[in-house]
C-alpha atoms as a PDB file:
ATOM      1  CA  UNK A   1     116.035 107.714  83.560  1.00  0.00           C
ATOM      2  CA  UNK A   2     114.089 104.434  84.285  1.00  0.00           C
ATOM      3  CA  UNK A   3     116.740 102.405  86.201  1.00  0.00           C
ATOM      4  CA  UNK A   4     114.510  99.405  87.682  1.00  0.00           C
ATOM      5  CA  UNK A   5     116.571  97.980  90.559  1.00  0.00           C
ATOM      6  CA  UNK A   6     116.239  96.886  94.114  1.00  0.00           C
ATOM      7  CA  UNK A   7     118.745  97.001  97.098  1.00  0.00           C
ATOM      8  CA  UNK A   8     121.448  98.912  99.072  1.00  0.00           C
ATOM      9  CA  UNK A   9     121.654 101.399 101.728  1.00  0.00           C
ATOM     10  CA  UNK A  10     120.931 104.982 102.668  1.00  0.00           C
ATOM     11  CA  UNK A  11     123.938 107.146 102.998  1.00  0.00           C
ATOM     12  CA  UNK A  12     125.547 107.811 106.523  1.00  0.00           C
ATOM     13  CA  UNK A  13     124.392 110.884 108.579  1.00  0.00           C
ATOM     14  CA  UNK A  14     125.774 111.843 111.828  1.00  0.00           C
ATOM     15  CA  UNK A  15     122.363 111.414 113.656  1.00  0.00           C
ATOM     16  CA  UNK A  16     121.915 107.439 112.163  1.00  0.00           C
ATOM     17  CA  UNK A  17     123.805 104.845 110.958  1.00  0.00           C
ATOM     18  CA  UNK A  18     123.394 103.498 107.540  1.00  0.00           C
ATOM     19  CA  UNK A  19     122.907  99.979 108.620  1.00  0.00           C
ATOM     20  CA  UNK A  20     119.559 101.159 111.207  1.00  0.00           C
ATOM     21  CA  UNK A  21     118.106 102.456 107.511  1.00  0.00           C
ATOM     22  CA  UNK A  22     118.227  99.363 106.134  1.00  0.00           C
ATOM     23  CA  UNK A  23     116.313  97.595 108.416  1.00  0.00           C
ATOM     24  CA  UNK A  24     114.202 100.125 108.331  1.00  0.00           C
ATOM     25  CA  UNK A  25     112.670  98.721 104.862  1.00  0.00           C
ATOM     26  CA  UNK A  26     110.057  96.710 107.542  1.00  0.00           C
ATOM     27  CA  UNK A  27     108.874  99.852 108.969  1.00  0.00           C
ATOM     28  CA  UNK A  28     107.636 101.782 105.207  1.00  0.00           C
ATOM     29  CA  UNK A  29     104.650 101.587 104.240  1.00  0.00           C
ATOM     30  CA  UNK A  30     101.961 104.357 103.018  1.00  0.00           C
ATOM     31  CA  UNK A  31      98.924 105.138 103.729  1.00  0.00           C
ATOM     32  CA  UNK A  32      97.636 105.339 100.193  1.00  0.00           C
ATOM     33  CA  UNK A  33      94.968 102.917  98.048  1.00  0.00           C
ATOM     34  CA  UNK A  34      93.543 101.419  94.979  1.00  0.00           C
ATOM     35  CA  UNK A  35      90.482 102.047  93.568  1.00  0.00           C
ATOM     36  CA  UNK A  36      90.398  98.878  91.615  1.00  0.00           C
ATOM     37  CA  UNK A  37      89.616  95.774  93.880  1.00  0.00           C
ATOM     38  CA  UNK A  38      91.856  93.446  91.666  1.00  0.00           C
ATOM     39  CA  UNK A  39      95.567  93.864  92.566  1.00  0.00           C
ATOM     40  CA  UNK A  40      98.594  91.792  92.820  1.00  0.00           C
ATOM     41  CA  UNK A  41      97.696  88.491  95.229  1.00  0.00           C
ATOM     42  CA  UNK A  42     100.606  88.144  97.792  1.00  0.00           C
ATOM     43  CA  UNK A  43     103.501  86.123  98.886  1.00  0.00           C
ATOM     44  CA  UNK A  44     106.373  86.377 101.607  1.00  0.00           C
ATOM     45  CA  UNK A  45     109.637  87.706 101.162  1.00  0.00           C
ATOM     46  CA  UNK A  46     110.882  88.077 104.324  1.00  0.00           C
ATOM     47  CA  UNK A  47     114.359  90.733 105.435  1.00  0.00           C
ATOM     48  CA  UNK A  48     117.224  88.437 106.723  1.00  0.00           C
ATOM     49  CA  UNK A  49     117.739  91.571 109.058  1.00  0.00           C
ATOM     50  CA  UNK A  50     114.408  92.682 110.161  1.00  0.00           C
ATOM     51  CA  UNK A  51     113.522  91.766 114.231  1.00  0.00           C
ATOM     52  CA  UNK A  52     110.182  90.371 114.490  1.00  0.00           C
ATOM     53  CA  UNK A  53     108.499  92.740 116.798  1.00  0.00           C
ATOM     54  CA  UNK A  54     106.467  90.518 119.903  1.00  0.00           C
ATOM     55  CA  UNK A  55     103.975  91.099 122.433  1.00  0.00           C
ATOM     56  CA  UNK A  56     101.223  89.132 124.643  1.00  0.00           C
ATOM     57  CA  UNK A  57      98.344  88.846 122.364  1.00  0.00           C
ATOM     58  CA  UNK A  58      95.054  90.666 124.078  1.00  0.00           C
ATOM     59  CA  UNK A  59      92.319  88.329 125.014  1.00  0.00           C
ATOM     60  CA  UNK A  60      90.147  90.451 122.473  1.00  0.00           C
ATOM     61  CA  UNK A  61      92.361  90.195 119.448  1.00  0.00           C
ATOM     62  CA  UNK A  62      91.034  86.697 117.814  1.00  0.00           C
ATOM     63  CA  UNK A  63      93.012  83.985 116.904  1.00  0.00           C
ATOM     64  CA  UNK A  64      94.528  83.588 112.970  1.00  0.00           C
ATOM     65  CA  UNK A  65      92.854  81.166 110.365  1.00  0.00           C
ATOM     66  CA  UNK A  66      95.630  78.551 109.571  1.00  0.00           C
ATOM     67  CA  UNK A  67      93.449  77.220 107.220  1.00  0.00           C
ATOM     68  CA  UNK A  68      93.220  80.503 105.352  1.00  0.00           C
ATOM     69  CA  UNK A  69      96.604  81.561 105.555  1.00  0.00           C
ATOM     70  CA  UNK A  70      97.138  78.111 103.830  1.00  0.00           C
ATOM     71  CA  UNK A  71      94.994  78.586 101.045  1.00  0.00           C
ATOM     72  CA  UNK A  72      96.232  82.214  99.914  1.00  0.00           C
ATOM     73  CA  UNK A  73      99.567  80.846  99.871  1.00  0.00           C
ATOM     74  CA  UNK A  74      98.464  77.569  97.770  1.00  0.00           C
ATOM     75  CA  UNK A  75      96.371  80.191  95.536  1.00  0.00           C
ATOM     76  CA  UNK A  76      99.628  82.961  95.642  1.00  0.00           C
ATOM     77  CA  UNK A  77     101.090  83.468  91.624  1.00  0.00           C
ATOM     78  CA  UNK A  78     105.331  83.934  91.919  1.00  0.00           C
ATOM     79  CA  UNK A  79     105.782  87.937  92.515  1.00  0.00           C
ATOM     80  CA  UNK A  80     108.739  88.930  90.247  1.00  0.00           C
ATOM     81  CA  UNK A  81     111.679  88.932  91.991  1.00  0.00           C
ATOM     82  CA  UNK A  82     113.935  91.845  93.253  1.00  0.00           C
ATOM     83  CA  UNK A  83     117.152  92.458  92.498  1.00  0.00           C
ATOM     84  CA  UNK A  84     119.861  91.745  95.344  1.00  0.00           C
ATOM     85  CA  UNK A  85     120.483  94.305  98.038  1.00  0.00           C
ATOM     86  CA  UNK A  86     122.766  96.786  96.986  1.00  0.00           C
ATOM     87  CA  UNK A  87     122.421  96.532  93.310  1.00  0.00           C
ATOM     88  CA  UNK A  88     119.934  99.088  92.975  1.00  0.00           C
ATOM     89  CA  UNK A  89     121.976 101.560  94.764  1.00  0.00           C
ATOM     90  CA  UNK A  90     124.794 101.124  92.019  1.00  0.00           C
ATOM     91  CA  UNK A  91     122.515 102.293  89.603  1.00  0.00           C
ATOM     92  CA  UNK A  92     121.813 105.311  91.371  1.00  0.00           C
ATOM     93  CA  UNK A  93     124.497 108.187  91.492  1.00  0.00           C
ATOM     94  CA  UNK A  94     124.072 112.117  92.727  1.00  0.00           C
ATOM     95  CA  UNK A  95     120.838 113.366  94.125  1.00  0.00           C
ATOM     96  CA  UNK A  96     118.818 110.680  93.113  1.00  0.00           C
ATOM     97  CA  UNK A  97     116.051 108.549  94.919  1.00  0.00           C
ATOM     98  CA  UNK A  98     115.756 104.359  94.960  1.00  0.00           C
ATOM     99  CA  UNK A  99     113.255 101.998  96.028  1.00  0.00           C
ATOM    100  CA  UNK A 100     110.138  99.968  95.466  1.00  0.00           C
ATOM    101  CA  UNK A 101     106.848 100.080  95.343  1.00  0.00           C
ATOM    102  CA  UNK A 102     104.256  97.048  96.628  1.00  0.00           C
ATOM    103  CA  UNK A 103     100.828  96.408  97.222  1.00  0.00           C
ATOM    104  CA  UNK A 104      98.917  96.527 100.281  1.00  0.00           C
ATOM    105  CA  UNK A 105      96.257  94.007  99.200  1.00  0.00           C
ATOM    106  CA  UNK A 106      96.699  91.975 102.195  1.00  0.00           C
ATOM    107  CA  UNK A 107      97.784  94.488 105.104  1.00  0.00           C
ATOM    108  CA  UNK A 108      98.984  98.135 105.818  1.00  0.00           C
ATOM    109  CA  UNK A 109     101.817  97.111 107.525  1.00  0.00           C
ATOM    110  CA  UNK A 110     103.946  94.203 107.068  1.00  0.00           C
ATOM    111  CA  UNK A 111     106.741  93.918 110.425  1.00  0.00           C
ATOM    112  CA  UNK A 112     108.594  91.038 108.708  1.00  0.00           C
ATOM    113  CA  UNK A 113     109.309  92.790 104.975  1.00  0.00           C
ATOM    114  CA  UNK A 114     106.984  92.159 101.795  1.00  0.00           C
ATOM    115  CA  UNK A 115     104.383  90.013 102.073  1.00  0.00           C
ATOM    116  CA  UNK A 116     102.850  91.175  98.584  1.00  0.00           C
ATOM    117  CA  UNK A 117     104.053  91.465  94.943  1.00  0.00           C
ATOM    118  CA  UNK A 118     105.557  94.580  93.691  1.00  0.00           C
ATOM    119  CA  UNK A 119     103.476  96.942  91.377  1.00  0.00           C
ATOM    120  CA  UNK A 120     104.767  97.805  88.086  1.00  0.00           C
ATOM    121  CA  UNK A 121     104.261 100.442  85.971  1.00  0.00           C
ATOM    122  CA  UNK A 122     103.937 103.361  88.844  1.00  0.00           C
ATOM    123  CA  UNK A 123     104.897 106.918  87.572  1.00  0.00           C
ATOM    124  CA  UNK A 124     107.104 108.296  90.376  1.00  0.00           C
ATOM    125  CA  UNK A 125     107.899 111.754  89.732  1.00  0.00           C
ATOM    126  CA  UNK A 126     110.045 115.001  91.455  1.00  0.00           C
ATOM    127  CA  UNK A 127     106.350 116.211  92.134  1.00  0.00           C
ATOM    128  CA  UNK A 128     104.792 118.137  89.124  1.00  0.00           C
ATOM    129  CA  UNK A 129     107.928 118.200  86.793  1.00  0.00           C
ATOM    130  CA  UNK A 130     108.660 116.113  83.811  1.00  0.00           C
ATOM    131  CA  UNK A 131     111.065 114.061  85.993  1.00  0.00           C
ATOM    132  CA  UNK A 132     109.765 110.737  85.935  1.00  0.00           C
ATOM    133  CA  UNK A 133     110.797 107.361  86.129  1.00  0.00           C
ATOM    134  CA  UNK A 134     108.194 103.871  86.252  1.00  0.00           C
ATOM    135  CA  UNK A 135     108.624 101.013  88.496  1.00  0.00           C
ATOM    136  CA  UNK A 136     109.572  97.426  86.929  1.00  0.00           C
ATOM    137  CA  UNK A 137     108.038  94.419  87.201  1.00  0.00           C
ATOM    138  CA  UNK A 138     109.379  93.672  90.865  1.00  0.00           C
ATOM    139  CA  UNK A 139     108.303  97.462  91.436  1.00  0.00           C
ATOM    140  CA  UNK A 140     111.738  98.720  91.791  1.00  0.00           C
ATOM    141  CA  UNK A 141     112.858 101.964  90.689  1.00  0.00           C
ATOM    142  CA  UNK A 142     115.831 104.828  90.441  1.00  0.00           C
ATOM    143  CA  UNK A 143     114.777 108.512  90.288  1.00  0.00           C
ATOM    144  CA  UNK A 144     118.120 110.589  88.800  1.00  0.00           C
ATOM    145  CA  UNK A 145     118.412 114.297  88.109  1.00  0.00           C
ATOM    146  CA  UNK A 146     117.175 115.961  91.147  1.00  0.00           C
ATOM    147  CA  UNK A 147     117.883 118.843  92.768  1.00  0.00           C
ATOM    148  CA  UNK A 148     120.791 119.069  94.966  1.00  0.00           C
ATOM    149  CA  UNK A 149     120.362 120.008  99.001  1.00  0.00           C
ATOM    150  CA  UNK A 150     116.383 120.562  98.487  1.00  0.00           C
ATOM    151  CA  UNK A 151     113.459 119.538 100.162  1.00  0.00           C
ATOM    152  CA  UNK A 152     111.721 117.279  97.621  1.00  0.00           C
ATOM    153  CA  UNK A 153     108.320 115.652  97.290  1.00  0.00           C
ATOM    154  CA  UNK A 154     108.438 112.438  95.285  1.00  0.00           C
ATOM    155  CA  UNK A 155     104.898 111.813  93.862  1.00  0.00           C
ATOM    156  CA  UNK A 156     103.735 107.638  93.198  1.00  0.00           C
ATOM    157  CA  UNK A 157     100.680 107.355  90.964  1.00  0.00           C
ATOM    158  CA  UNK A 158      99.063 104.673  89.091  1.00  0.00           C
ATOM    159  CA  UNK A 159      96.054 104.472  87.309  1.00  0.00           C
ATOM    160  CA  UNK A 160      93.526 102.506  89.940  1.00  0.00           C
ATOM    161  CA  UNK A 161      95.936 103.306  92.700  1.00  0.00           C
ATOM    162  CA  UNK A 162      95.596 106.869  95.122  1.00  0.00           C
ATOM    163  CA  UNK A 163      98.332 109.259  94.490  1.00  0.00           C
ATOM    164  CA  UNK A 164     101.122 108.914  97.692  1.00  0.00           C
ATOM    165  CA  UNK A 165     104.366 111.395  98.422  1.00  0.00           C
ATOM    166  CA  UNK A 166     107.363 110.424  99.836  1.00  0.00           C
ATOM    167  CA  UNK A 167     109.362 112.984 101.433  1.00  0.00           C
ATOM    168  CA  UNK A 168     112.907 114.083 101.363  1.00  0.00           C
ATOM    169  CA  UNK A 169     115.935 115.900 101.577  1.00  0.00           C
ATOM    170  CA  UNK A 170     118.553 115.487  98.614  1.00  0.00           C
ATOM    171  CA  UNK A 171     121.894 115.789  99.024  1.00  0.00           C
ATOM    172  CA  UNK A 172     124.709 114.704  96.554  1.00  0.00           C
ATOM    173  CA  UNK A 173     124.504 111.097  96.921  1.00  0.00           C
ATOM    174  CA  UNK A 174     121.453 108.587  96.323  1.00  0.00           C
ATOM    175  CA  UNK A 175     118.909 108.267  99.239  1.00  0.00           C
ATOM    176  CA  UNK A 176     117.176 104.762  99.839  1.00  0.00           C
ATOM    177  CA  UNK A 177     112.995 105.437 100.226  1.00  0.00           C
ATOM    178  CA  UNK A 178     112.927 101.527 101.051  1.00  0.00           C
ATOM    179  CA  UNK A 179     109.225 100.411 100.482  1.00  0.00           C
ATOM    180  CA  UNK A 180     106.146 102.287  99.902  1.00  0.00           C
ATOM    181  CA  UNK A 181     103.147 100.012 100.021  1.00  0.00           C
ATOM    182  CA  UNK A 182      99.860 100.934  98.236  1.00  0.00           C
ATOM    183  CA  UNK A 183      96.405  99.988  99.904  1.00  0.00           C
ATOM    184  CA  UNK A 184      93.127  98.678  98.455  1.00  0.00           C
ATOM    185  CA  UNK A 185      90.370 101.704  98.394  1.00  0.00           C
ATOM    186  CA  UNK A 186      87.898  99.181 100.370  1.00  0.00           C
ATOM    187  CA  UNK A 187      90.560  98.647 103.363  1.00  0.00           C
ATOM    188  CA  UNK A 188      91.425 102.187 103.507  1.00  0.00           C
ATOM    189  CA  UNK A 189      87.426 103.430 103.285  1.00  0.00           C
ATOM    190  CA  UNK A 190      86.137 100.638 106.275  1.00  0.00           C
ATOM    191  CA  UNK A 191      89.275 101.785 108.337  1.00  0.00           C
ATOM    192  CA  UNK A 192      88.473 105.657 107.990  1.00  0.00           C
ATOM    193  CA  UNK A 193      84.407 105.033 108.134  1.00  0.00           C
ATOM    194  CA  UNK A 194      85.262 102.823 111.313  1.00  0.00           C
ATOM    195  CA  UNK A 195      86.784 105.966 113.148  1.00  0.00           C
ATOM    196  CA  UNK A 196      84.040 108.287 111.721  1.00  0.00           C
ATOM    197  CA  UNK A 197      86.337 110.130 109.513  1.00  0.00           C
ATOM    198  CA  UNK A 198      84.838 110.724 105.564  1.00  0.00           C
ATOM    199  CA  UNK A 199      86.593 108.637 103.278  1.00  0.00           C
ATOM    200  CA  UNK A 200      85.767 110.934 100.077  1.00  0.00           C
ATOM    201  CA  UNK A 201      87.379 114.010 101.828  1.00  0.00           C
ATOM    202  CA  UNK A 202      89.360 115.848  99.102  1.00  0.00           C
ATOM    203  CA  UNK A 203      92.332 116.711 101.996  1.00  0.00           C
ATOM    204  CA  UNK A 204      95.512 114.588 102.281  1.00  0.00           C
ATOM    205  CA  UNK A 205      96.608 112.215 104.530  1.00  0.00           C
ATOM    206  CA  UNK A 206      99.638 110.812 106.888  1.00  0.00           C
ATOM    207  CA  UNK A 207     100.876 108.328 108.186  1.00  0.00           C
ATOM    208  CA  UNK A 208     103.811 107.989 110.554  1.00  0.00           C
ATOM    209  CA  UNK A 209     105.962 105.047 112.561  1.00  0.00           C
ATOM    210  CA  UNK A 210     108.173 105.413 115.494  1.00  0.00           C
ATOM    211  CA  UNK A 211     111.295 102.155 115.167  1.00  0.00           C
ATOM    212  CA  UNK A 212     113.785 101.578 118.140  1.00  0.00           C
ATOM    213  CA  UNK A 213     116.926 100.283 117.933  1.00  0.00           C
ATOM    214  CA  UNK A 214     116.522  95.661 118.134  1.00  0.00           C
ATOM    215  CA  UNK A 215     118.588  93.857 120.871  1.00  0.00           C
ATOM    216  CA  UNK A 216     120.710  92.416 117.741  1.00  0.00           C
ATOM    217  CA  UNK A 217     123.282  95.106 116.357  1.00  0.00           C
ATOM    218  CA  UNK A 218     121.752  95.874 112.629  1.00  0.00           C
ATOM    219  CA  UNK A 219     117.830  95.439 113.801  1.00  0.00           C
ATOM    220  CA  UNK A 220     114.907  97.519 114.600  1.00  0.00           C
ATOM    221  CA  UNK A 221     111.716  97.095 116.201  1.00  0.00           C
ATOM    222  CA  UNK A 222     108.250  99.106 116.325  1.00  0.00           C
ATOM    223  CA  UNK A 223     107.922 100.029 119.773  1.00  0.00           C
ATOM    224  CA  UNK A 224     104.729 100.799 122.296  1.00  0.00           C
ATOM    225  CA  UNK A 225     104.342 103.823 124.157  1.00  0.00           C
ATOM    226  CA  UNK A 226     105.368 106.459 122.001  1.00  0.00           C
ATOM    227  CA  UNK A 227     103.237 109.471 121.615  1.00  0.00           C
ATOM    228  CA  UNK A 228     102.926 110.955 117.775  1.00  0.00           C
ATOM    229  CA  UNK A 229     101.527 114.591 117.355  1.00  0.00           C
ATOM    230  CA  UNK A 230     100.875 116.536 113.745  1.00  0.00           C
ATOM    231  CA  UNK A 231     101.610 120.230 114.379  1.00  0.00           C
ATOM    232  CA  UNK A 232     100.512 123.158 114.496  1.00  0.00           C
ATOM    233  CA  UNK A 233      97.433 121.871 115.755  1.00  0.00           C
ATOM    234  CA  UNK A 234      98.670 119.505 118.018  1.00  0.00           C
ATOM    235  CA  UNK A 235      96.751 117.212 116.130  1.00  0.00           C
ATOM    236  CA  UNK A 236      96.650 113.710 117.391  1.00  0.00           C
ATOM    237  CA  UNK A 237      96.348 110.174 115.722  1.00  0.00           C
ATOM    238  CA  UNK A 238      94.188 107.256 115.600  1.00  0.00           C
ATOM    239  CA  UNK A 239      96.776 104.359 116.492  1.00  0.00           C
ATOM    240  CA  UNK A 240      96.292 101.100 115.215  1.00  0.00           C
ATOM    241  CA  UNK A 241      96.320  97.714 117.426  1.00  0.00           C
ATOM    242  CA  UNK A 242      99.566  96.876 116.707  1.00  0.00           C
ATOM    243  CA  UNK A 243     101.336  93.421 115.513  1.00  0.00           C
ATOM    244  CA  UNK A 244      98.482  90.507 116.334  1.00  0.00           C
ATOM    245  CA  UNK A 245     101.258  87.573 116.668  1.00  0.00           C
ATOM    246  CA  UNK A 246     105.054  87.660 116.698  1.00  0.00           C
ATOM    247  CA  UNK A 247     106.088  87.973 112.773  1.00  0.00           C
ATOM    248  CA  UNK A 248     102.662  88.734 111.825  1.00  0.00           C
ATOM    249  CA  UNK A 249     101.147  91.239 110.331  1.00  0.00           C
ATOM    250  CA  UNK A 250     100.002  94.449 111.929  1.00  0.00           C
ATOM    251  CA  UNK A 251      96.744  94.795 112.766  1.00  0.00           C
ATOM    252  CA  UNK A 252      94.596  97.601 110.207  1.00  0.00           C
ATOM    253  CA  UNK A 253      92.209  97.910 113.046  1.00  0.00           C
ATOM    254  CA  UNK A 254      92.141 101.683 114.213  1.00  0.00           C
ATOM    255  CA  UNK A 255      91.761 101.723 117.925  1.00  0.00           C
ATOM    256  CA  UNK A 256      90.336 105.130 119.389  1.00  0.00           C
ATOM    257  CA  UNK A 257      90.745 103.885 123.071  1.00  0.00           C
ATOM    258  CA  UNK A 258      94.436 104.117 122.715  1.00  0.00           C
ATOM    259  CA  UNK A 259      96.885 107.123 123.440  1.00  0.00           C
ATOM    260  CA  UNK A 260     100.087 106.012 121.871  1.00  0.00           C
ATOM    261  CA  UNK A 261     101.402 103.248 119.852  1.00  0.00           C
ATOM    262  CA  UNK A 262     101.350  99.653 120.502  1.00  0.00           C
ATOM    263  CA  UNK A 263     104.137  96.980 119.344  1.00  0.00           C
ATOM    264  CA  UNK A 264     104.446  96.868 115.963  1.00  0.00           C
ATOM    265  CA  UNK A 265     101.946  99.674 115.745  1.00  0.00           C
ATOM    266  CA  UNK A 266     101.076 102.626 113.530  1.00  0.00           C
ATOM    267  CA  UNK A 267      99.355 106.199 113.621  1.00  0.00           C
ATOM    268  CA  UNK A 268      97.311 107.985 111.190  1.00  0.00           C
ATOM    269  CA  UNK A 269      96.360 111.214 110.148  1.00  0.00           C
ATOM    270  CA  UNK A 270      93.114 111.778 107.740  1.00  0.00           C
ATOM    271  CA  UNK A 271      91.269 114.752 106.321  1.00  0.00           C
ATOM    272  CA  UNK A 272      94.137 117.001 106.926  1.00  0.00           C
ATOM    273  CA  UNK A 273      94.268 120.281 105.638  1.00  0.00           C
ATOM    274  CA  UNK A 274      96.739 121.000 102.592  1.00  0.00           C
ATOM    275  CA  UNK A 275      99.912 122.892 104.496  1.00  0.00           C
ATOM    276  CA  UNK A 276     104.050 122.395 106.005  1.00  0.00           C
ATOM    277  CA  UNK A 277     103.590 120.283 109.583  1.00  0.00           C
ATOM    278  CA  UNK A 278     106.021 118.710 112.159  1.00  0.00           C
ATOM    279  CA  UNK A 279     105.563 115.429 113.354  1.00  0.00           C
ATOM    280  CA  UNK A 280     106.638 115.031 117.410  1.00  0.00           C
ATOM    281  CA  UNK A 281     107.598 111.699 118.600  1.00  0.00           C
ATOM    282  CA  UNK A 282     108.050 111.269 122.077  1.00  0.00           C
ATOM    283  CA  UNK A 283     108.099 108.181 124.122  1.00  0.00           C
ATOM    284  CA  UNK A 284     108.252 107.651 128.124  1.00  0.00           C
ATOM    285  CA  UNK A 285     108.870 111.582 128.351  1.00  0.00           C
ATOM    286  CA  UNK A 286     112.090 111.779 125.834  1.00  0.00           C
ATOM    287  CA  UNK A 287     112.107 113.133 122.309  1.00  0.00           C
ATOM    288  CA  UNK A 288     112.677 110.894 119.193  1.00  0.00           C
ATOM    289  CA  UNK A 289     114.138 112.998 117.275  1.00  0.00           C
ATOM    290  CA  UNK A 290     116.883 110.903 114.912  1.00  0.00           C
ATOM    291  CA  UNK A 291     116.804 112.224 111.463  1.00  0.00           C
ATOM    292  CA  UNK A 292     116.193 109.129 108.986  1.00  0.00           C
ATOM    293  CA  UNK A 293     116.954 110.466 105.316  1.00  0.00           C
ATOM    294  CA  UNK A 294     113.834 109.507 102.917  1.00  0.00           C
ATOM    295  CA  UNK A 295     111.547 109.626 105.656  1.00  0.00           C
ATOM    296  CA  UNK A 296     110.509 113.327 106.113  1.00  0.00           C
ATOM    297  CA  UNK A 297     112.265 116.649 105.289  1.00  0.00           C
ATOM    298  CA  UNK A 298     114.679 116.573 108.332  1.00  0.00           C
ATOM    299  CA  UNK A 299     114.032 117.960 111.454  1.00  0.00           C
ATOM    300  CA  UNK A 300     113.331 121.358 112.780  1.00  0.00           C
ATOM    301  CA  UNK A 301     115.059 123.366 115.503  1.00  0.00           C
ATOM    302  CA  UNK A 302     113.176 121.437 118.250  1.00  0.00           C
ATOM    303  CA  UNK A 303     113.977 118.190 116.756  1.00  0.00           C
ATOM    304  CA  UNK A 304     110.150 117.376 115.468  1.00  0.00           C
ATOM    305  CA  UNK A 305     110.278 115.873 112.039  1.00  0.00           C
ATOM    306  CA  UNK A 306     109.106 118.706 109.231  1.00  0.00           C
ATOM    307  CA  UNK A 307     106.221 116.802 106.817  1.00  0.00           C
ATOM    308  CA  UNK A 308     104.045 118.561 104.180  1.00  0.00           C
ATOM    309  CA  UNK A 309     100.592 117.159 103.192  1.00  0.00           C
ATOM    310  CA  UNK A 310      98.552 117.821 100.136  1.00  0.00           C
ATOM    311  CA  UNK A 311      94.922 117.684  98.905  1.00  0.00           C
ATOM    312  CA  UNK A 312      94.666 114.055  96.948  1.00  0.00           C
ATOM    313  CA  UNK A 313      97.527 112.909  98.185  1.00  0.00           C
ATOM    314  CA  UNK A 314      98.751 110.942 101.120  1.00  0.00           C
ATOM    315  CA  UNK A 315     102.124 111.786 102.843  1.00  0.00           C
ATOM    316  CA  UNK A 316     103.801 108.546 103.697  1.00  0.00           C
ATOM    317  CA  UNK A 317     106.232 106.806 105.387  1.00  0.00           C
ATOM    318  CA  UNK A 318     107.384 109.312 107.848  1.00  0.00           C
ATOM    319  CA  UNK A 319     109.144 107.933 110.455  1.00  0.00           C
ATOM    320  CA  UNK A 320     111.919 108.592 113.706  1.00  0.00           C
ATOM    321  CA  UNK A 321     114.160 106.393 115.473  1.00  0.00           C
ATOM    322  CA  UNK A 322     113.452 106.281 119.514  1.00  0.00           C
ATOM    323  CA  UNK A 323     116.818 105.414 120.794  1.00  0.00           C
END
């Protein structure tokens, strides 16, 4: 069923509250790509919600181009508009999935909300079955007709775009995946060649985000200082710099130097092996370890967050909250 809709919240769990998942639509994104250099040019649509995440800018990290910033918004076309929150949700009932898909074309990370159109026409799919749905022209989308109390793989492809999974664990009532944002090939091939990793590897990918409870009740932030591990393995990231300017963007720079994350910072995983993993989030010694539906498969026994990866696909948008 092809329900095209954007809005509402996650059920409640007893490890989160419903109203931390909805702010949580600034920290989704997916480490994923298109292969076609054209894509949807951007605009801002800010969350009324969201906390803009802040930090001293480094000496090293260069000022922003007002001038530039001025002319891709003068040169920006109107993105289709979504739906209002919550609207979406009522079109979703039992195990289902909701959300929407945008485009990366102008960052991998956006802390404010969507600073880029929505892409229509993406097949989303309960991963190779006949269960499909496509996004709408805001990139919104329902996925019905699931199977109850399952670990599930939710496949995104369009032609032009790389494949991306979202990850999750049904249960009787709808489950909000929030954004997943697709990446331009060329961004995603100069960040990978700029850490020495081979951007034509046939293995998947990941890419996860630690958010922290904001000083205002209903907000997150991305915080610094928290350690993220891929296991078995005890594989460990390359972390990006983090958000260059109060409501800015985060920076796609991968910075080897650094052991954890930075403010509004991210960490990724490339050329990994097909196989089941656990994610470990720790920060200053403690264990994140907060289940957030839609963004993994749960949590394991030791409270790491349980991810699967996948030749030709990227696992995104896996994510823990750091009380």
């Amino acid at each position: 069923m092809a329900v095209n809709r954007y809005g509402g919240t996650v059920p409640r769990t007893e490890s989160v509250h419903s109203w931390w998942i909805a702010c949580l639509t600034a920290a989704c994104f997916v480490y994923a790509c298109a292969k076609d250099e054209a894509g949807p040019a951007a605009t801002r649509e800010t969350t009324e919600s969201q906390e803009a995440p802040s930090r001293e800018r480094d000496a090293s990290t260069p000022e922003p181009d007002a001038s530039a910033n001025v002319e891709d918004a003068a040169s920006s076309p109107t993105c289709a508009e979504p739906i209002p929150a919550g609207d979406l949700q009522s079109q979703a009932s039992g195990p289902s999935v909701f959300g929407r898909i945008v485009s990366g074309e102008y960052g991998w990370y956006d802390a404010l909300g969507d600073s880029t159109c929505g892409v229509e026409g993406a097949r989303i799919c309960l991963f190779e079955t006949d269960t499909c749905t496509e996004s709408d022209e805001a990139g919104q989308f329902v996925l019905e007709g699931l199977p109850e109390d399952t670990d599930i793989e939710i496949s995104i492809e369009k032609a032009g775009f790389y494949p991306a999974l979202r990850l999750a664990h049904v249960q009787g009532v709808p489950i909000n995946l929030s954004r997943t944002r697709l990446l331009a090939e060329r961004d995603r091939n100069a960040a990978l060649e700029s850490v020495g990793w081979d951007a034509d590897s046939p293995h998947g990918g990941l890419v996860a985000v630690a958010v922290t409870p904001g000083e205002a009740i209903g907000t997150v932030s991305v915080p610094q200082g928290v350690k993220i591990t891929l296991m078995p393995g005890e594989l460990n990231p390359y972390y990006s710099r983090g958000i260059l300017e109060p409501g800015g963007l985060s920076s796609d720079e991968l910075d080897p130097e650094l052991e954890t994350t930075r403010t509004g910072g991210w960490a990724l995983f490339a050329d990994v092996e097909p196989g089941d993993y656990a994610v470990r989030f720790e920060r200053d010694g403690e264990l994140c370890s907060v289940l957030i539906p839609g963004f993994g498969f749960g949590v394991d026994e030791l409270g790491h967050v349980r991810v699967r990866v996948r030749d030709g696909f990227n696992t995104a948008s896996v994510a823990a909250l750091c009380p």
